[in-house]
C-alpha atoms as a PDB file:
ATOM      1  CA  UNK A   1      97.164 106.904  86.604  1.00  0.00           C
ATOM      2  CA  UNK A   2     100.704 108.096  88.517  1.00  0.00           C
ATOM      3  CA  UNK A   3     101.849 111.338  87.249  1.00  0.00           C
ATOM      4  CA  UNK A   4     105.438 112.894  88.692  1.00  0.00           C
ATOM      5  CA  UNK A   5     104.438 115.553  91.125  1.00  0.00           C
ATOM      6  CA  UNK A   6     106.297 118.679  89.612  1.00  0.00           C
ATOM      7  CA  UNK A   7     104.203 118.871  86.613  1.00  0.00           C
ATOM      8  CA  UNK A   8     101.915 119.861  88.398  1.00  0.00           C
ATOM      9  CA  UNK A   9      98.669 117.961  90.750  1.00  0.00           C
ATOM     10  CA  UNK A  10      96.624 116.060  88.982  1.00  0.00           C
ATOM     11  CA  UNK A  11      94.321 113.418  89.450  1.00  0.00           C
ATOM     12  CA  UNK A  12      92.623 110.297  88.082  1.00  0.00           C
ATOM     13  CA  UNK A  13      91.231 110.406  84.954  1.00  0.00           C
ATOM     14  CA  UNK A  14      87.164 110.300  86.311  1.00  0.00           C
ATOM     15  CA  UNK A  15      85.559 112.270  88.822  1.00  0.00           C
ATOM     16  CA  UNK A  16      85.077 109.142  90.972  1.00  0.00           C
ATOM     17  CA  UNK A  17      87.893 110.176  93.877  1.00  0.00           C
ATOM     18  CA  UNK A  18      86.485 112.112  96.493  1.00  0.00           C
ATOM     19  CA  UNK A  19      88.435 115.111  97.717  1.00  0.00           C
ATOM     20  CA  UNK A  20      91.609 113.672  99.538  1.00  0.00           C
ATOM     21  CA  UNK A  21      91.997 116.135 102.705  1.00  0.00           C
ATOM     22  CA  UNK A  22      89.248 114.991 105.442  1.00  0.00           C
ATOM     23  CA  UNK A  23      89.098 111.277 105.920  1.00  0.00           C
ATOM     24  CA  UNK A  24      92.436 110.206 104.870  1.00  0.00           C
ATOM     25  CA  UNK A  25      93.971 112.633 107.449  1.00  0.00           C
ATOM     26  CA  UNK A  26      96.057 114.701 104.918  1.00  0.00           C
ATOM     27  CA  UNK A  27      95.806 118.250 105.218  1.00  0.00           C
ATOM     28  CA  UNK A  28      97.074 120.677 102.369  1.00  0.00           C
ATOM     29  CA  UNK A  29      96.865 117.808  99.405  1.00  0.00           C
ATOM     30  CA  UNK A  30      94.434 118.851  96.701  1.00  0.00           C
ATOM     31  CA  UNK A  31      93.269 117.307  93.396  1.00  0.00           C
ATOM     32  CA  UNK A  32      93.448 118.948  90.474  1.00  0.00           C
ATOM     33  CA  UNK A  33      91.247 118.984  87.054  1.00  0.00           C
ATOM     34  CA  UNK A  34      91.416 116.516  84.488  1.00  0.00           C
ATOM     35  CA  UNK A  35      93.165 118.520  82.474  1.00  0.00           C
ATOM     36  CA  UNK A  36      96.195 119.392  84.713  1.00  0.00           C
ATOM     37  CA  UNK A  37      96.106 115.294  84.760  1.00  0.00           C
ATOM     38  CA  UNK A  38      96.075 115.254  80.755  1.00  0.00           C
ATOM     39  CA  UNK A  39      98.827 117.790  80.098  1.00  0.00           C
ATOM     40  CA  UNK A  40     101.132 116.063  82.609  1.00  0.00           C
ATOM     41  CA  UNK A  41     100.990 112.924  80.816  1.00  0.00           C
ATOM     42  CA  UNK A  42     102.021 114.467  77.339  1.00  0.00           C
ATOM     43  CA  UNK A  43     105.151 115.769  79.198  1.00  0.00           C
ATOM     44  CA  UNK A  44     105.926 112.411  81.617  1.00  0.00           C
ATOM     45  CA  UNK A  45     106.733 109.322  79.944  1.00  0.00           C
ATOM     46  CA  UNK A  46     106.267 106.856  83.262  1.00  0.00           C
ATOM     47  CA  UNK A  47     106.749 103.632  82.785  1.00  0.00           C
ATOM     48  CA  UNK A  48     104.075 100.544  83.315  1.00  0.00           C
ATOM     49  CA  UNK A  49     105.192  99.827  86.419  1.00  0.00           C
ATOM     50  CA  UNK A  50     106.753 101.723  89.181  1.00  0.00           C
ATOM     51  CA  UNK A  51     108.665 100.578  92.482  1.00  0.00           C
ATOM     52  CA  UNK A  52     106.742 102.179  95.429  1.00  0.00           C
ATOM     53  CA  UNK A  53     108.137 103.635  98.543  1.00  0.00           C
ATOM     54  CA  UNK A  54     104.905 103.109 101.201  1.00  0.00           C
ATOM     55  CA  UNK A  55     104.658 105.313 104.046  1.00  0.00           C
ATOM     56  CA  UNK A  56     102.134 106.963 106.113  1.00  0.00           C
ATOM     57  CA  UNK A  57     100.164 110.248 106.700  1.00  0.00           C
ATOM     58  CA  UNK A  58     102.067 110.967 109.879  1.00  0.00           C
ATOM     59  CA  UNK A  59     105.566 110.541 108.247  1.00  0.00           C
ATOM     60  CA  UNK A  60     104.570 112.917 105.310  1.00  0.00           C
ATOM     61  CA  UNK A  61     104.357 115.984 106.184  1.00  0.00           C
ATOM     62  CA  UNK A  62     108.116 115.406 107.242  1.00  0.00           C
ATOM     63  CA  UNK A  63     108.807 113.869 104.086  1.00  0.00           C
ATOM     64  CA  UNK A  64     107.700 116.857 102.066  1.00  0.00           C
ATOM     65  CA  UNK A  65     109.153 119.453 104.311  1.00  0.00           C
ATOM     66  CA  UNK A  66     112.689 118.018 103.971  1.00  0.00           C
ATOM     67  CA  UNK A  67     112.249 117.271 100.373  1.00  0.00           C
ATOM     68  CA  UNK A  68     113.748 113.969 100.818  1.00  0.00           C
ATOM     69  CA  UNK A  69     113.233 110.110 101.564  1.00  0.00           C
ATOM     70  CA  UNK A  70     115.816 109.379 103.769  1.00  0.00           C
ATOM     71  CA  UNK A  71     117.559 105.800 104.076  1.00  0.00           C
ATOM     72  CA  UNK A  72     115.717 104.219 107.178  1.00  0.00           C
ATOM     73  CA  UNK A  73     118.390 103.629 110.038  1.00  0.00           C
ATOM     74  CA  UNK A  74     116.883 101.888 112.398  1.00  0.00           C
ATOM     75  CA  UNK A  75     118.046  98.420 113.342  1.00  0.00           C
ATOM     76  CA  UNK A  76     121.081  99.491 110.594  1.00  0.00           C
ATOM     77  CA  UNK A  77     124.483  98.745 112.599  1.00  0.00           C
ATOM     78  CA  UNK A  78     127.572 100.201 110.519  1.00  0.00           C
ATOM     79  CA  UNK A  79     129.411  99.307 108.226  1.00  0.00           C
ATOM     80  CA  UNK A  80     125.668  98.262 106.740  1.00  0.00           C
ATOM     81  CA  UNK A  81     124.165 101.261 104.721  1.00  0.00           C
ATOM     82  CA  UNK A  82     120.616 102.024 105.349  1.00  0.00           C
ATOM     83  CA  UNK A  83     117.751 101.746 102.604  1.00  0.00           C
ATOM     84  CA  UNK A  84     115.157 103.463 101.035  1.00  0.00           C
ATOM     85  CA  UNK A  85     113.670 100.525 100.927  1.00  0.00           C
ATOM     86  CA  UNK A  86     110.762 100.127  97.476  1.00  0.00           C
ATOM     87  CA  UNK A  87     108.665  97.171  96.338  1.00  0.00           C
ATOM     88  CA  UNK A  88     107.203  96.260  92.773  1.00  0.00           C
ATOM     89  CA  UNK A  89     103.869  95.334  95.026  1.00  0.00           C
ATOM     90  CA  UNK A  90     101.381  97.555  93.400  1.00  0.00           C
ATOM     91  CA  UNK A  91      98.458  97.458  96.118  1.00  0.00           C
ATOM     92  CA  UNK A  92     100.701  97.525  99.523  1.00  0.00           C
ATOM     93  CA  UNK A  93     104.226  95.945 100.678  1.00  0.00           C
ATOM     94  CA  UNK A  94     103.387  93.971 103.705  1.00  0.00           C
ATOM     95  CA  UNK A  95     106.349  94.560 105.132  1.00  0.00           C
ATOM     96  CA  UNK A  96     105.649  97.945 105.299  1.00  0.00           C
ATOM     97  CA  UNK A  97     102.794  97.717 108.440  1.00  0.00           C
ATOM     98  CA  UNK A  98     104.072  99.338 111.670  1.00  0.00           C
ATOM     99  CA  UNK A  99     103.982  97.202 114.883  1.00  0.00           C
ATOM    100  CA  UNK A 100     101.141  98.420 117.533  1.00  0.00           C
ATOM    101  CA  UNK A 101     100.612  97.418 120.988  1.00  0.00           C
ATOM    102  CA  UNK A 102      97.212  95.698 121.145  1.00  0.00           C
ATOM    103  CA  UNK A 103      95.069  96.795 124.675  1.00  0.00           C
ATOM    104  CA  UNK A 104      96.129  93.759 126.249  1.00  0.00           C
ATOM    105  CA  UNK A 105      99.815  94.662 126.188  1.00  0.00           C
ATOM    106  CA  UNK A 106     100.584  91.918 123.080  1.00  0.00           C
ATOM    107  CA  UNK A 107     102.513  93.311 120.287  1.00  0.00           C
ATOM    108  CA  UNK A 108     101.340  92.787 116.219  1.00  0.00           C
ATOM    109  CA  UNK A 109     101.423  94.082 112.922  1.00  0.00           C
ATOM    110  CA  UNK A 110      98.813  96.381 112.106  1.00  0.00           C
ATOM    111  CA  UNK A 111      95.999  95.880 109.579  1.00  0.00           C
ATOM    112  CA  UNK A 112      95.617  97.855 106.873  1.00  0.00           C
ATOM    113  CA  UNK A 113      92.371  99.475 108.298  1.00  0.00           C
ATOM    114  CA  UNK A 114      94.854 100.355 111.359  1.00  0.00           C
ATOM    115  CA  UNK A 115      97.337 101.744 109.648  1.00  0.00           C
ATOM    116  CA  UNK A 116      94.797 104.135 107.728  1.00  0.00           C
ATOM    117  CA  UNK A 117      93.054 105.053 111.250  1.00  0.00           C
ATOM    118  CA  UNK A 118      96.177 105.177 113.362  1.00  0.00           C
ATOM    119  CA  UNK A 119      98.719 106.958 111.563  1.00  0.00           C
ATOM    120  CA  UNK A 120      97.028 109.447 109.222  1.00  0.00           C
ATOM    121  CA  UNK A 121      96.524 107.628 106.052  1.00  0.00           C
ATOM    122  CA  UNK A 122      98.868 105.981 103.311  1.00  0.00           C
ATOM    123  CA  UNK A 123     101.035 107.587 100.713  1.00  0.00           C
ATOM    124  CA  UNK A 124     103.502 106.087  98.508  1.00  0.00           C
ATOM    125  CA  UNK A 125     106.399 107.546  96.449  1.00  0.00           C
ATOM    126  CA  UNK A 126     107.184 105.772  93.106  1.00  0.00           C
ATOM    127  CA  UNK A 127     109.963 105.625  90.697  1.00  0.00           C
ATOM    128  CA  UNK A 128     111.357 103.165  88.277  1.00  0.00           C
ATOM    129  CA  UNK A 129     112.769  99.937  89.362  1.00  0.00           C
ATOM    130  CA  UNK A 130     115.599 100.524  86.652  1.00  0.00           C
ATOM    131  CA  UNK A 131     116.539 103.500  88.719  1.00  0.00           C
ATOM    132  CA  UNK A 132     116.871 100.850  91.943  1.00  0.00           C
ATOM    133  CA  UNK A 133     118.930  98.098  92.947  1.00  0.00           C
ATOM    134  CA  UNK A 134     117.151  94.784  93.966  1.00  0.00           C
ATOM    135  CA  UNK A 135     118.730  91.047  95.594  1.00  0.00           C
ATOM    136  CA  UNK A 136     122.461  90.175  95.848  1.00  0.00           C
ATOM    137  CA  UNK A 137     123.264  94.185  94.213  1.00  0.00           C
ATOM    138  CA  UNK A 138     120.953  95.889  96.599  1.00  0.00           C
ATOM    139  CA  UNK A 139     122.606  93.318  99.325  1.00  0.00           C
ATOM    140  CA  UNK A 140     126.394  93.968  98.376  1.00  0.00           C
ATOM    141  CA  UNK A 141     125.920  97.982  98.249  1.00  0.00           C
ATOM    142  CA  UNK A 142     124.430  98.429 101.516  1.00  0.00           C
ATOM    143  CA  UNK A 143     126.837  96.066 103.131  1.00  0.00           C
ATOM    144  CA  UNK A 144     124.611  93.977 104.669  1.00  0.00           C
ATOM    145  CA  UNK A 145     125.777  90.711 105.652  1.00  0.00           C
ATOM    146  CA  UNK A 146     124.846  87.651 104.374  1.00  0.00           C
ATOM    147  CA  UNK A 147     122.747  86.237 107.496  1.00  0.00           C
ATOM    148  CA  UNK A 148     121.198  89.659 108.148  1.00  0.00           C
ATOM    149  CA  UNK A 149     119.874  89.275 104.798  1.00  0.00           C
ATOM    150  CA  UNK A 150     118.848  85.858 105.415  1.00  0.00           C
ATOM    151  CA  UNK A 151     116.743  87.149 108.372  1.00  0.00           C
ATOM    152  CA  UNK A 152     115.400  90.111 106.500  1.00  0.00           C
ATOM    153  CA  UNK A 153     113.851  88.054 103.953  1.00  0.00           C
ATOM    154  CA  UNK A 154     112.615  85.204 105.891  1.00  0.00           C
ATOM    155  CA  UNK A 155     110.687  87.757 108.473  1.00  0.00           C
ATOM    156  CA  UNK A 156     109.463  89.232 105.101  1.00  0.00           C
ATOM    157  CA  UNK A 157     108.295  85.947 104.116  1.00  0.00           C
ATOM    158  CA  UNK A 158     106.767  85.419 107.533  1.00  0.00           C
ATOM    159  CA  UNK A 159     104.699  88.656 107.000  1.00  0.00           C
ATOM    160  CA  UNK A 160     103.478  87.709 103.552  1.00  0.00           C
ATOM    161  CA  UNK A 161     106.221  89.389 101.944  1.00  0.00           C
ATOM    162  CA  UNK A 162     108.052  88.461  98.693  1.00  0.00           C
ATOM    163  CA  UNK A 163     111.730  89.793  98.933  1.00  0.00           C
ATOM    164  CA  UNK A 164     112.356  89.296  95.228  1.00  0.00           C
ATOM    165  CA  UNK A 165     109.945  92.432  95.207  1.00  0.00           C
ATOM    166  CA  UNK A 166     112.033  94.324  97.344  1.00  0.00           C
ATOM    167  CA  UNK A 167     114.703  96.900  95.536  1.00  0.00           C
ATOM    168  CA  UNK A 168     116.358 100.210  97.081  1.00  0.00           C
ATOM    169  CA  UNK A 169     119.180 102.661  96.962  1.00  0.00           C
ATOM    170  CA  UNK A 170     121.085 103.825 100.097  1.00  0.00           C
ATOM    171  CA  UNK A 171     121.177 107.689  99.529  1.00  0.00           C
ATOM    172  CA  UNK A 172     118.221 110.117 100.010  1.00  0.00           C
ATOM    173  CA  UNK A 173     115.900 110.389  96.965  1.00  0.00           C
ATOM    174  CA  UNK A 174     114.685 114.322  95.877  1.00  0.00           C
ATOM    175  CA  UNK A 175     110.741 113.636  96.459  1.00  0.00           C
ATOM    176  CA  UNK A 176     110.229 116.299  93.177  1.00  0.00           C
ATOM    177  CA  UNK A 177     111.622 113.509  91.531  1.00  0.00           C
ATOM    178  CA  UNK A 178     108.881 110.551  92.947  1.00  0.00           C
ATOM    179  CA  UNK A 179     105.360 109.870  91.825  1.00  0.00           C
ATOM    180  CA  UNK A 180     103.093 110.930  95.130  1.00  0.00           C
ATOM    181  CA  UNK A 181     100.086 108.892  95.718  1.00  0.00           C
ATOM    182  CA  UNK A 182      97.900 108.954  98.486  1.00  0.00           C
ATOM    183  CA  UNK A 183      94.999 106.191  99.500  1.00  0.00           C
ATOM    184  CA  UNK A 184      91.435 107.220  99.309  1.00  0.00           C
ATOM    185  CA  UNK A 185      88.744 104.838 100.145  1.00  0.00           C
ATOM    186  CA  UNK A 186      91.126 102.060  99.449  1.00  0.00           C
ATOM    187  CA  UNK A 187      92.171 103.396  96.094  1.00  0.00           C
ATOM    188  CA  UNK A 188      95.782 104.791  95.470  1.00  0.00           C
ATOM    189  CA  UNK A 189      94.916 108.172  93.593  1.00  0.00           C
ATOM    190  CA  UNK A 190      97.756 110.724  92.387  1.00  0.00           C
ATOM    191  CA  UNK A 191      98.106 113.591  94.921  1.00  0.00           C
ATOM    192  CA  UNK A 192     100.470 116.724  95.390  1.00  0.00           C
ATOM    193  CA  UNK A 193     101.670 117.219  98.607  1.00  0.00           C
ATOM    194  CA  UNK A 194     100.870 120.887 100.350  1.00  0.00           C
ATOM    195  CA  UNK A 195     104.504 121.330 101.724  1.00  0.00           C
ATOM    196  CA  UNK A 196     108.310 121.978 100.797  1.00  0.00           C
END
């Protein structure tokens, strides 16, 4: 159940989430009671199903100190825009796994399990995909050329991506205005993040 984060923390409607500091690696993120969780929902009308924003423990605490979720710029050659890139994939956006040098010296995507181990957990910011632009809009507003797109999608498609998932804006989002959730024991579970 995703709540928006400035109504307050809440958190899943059972008792069956442990506590979220410890194991996932984030520090100064508490549940609340169940009803924190039930007032928020009389005063947040979220819709069935958001766009998420997937990120990781190590890049939060930045996140919720600047308040924002900047446009990623890396790779982005002007006069292309850069993304805040989201995805309508509700469990995680492949795409989204961080390269990692394997002992040998090879280079690959992480796994999932990685990803949780090696960079501090898994959070996720959601909003509305009406809110976002997706395909040949999302293409034409951040300038990005036709063959760059091309090659964006067909490396997403390569990593088990869909691109007609993929939507974005290129200006920084307010995170008070994002559903926060962070993984726990393979469960995405609302959260409220410690910093600002």
């Amino acid at each position: 159940m995703s709540v928006n984060r400035r109504y307050g923390t809440v958190t899943p409607a059972s008792d069956e989430a442990p506590g979220l500091a410890g194991a996932g690696g984030f520090q100064g993120i508490e549940q609340g009671d169940s009803s924190d969780c039930a007032e928020a929902l009389r005063r947040v009308k979220a819709p069935a199903v958001l766009a998420w924003h997937y990120s990781t423990g190590e890049k939060f605490m930045s996140i919720m100190t600047s308040g924002l979720l900047l446009p990623a710029t890396v790779g982005v050659i002007p006069p292309e825009c850069p993304v805040v890139w989201f995805s309508l994939v509700q469990d995680f956006e492949p795409t989204a796994l961080k390269g990692i040098v394997a002992p040998d010296g090879s280079r690959r995507m992480a796994t999932l399990k990685e990803m949780r181990e090696l960079a501090g957990g898994l959070v996720r910011f959601g909003i509305a995909p009406r809110a976002l632009l997706t395909g040949e809009a999302l293409r034409r507003k951040a300038r990005i050329n036709r063959a760059t797109w091309a090659g964006l999608c067909a490396a997403g498609r390569k990593a088990g991506a869909d691109p007609g998932m993929w939507f974005g804006v290129c200006e920084p989002l307010d995170v008070d205005e994002l559903v926060l959730e962070v993984e726990n024991a393979a469960r995405w579970v609302p959260a409220q993040g410690g910093a600002a």
